[in-house]
C-alpha atoms as a PDB file:
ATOM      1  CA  UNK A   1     105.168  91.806  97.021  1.00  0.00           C
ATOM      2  CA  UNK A   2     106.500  95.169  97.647  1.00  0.00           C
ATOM      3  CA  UNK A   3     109.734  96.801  97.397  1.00  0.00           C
ATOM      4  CA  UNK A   4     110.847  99.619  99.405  1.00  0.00           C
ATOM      5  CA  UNK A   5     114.471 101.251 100.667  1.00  0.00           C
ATOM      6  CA  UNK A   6     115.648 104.437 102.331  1.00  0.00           C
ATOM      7  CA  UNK A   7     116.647 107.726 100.506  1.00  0.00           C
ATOM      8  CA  UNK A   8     120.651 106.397  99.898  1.00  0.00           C
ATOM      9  CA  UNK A   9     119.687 103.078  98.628  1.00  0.00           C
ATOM     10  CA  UNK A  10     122.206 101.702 101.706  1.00  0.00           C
ATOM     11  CA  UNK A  11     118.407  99.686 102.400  1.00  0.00           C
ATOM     12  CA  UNK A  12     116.484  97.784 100.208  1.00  0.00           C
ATOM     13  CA  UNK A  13     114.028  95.411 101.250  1.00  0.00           C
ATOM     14  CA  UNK A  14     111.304  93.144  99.908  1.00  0.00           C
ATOM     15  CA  UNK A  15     108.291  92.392 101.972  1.00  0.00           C
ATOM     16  CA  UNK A  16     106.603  89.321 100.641  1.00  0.00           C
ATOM     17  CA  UNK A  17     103.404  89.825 101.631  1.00  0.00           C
ATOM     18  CA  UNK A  18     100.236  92.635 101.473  1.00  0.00           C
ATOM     19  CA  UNK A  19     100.851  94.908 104.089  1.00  0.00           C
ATOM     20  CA  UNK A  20      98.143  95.102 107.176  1.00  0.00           C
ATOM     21  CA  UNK A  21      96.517  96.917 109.649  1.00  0.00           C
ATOM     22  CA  UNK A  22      98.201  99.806 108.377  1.00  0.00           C
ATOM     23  CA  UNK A  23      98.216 102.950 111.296  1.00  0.00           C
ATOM     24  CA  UNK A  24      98.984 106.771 111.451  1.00  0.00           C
ATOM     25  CA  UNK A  25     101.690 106.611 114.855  1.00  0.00           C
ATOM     26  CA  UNK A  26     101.466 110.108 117.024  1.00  0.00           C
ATOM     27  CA  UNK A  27     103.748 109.463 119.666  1.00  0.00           C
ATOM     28  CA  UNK A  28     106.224 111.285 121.032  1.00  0.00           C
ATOM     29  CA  UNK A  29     108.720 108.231 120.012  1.00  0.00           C
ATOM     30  CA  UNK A  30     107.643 108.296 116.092  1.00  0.00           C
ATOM     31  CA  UNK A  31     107.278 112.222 115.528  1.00  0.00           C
ATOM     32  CA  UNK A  32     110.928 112.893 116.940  1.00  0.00           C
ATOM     33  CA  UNK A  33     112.597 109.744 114.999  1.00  0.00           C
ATOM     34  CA  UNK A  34     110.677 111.024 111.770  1.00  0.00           C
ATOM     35  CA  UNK A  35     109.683 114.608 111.697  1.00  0.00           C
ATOM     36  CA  UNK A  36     105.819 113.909 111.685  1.00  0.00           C
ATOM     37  CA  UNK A  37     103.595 110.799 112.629  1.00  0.00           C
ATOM     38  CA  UNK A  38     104.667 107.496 111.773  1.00  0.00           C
ATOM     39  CA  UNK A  39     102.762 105.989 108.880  1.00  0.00           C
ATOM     40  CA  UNK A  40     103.152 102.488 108.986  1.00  0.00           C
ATOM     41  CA  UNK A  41     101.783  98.681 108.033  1.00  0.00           C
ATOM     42  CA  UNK A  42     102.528  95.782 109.215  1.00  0.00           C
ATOM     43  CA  UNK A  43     104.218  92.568 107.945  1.00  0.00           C
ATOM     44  CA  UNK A  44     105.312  89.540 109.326  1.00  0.00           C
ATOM     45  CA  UNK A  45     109.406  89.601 110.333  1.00  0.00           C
ATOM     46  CA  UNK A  46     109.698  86.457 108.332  1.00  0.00           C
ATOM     47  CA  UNK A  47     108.091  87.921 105.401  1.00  0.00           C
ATOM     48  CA  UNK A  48     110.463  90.884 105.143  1.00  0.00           C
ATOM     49  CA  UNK A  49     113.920  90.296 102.767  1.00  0.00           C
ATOM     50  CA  UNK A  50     116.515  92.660 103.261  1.00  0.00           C
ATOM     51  CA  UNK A  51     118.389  93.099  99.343  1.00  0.00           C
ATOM     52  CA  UNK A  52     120.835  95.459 100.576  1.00  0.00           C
ATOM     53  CA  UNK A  53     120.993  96.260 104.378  1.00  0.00           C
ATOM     54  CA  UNK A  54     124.821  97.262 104.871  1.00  0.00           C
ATOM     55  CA  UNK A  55     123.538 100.692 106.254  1.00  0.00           C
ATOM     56  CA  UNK A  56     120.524  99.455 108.144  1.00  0.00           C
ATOM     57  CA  UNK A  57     120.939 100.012 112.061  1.00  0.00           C
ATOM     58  CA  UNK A  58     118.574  99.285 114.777  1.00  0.00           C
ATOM     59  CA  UNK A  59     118.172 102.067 117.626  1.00  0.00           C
ATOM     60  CA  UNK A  60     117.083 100.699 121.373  1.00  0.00           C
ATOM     61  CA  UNK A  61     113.960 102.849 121.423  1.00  0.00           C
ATOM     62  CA  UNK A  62     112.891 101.393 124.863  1.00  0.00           C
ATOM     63  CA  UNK A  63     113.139  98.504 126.866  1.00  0.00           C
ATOM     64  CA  UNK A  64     110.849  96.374 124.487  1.00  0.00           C
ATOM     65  CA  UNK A  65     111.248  97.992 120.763  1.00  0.00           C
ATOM     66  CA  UNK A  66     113.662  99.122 118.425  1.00  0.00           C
ATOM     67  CA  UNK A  67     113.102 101.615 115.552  1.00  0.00           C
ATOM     68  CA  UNK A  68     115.188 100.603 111.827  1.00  0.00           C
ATOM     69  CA  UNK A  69     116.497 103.344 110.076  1.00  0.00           C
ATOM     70  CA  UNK A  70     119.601 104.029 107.746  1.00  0.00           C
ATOM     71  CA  UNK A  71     122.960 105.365 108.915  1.00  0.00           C
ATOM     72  CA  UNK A  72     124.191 106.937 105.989  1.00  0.00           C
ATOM     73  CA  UNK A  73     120.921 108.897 105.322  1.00  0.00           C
ATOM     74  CA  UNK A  74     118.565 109.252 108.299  1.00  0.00           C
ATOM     75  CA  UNK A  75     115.311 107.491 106.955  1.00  0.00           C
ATOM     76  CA  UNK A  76     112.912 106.184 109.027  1.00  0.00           C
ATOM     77  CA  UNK A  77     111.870 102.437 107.890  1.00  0.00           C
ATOM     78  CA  UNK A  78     110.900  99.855 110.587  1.00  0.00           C
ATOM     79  CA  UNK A  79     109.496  99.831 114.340  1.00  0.00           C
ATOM     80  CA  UNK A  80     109.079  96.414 115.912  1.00  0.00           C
ATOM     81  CA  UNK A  81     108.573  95.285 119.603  1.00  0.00           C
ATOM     82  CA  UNK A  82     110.488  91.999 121.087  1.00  0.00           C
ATOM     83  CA  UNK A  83     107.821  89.848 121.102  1.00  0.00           C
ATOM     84  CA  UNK A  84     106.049  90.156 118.409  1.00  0.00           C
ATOM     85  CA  UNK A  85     106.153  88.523 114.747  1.00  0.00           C
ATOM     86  CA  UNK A  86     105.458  91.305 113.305  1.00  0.00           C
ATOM     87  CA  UNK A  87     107.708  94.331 112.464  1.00  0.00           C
ATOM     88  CA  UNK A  88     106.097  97.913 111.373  1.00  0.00           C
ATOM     89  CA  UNK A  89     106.690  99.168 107.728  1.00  0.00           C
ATOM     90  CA  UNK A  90     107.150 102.919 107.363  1.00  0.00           C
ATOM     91  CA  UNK A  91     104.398 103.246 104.139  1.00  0.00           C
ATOM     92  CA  UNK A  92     106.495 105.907 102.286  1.00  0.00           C
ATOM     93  CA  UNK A  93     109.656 104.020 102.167  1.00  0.00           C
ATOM     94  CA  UNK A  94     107.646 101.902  99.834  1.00  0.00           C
ATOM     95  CA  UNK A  95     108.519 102.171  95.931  1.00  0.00           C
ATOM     96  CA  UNK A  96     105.235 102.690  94.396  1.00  0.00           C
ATOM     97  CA  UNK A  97     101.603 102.199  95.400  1.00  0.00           C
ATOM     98  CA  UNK A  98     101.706 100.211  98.833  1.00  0.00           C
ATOM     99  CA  UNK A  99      97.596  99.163  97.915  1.00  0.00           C
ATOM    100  CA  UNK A 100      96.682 100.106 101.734  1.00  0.00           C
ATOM    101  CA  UNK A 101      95.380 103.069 103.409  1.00  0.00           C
ATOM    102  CA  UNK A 102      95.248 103.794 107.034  1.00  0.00           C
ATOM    103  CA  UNK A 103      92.769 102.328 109.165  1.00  0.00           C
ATOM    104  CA  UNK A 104      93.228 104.186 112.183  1.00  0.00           C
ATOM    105  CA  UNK A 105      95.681 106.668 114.317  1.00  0.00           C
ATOM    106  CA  UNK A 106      97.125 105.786 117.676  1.00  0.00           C
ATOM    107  CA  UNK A 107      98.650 107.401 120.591  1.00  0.00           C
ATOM    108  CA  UNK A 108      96.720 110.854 119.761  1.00  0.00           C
ATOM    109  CA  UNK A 109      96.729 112.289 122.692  1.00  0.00           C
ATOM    110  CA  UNK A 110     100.505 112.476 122.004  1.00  0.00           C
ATOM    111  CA  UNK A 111     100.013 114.499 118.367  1.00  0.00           C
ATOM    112  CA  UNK A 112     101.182 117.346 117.944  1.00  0.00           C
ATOM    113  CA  UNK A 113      99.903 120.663 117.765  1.00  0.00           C
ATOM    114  CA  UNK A 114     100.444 121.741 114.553  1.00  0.00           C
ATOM    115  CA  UNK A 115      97.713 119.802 112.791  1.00  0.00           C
ATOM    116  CA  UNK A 116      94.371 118.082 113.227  1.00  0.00           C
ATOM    117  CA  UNK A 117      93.175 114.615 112.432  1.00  0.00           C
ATOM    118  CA  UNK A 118      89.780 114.838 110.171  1.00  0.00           C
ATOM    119  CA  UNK A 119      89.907 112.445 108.566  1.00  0.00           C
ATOM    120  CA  UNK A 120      87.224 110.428 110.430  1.00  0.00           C
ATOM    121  CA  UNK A 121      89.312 107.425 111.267  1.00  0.00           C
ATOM    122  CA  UNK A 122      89.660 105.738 114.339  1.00  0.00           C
ATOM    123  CA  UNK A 123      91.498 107.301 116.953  1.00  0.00           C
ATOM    124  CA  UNK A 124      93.327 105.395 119.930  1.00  0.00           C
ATOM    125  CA  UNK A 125      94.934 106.900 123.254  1.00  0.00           C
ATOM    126  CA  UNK A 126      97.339 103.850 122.592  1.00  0.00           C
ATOM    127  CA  UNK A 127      97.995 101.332 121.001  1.00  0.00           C
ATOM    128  CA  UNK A 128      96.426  98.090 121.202  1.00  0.00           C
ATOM    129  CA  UNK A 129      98.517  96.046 118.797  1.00  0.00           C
END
């Protein structure tokens, strides 16, 4: 079980579940919305229990997503596409160790400039779910 929220506390969630196939997001999408890349596991939708979510908006990213953040304070804290079961946790809105690490970065050819990936994980031109 883990236990995250946004910066406020306007979100707080429980995911009831170990987070998976956790990622490193370089798009152009996930570096505007949060100021970086978008670090990120993933959990079923079912599995995620929202304890306070009066602040908690959804944002149309495209014609098949939407990004969850907070109104009040601007955190970035979900990504999910329409037809999938899953919805994307954003790792450091965790409280405490989230037990993962990332497995692998996608959409790099998207990265920014301003830093390198050396880390010697997988790197994807995409994504590929």
């Amino acid at each position: 079980m883990h236990q995250g929220s946004c910066l406020c506390g306007g979100v707080v969630f429980e995911v009831a579940q170990v987070l998976s196939d956790p990622i490193g997001c370089h798009c152009r999408q996930c570096r505007q919305q949060s100021g970086h890349y978008f670090a990120a596991g993933h959990a079923e939708t079912r599995a995620i229990r929202f304890i306070e979510d009066a602040s908690l908006v959804w944002y149309r990213a495209s014609a098949s997503a939407s990004r969850g953040f907070c109104r009040t304070c601007g955190s970035t804290l979900f990504w999910r596409g329409d037809m999938s079961p899953q919805t994307a946790v954003a790792l450091g809105a965790i409280d405490g160790q989230t037990g993962v690490t990332l497995g692998r970065h996608c959409w790099v050819q998207a990265k920014g400039d301003y830093y390198d990936l050396q880390d010697g994980l997988p790197q994807q031109e995409g994504f590929d779910g």
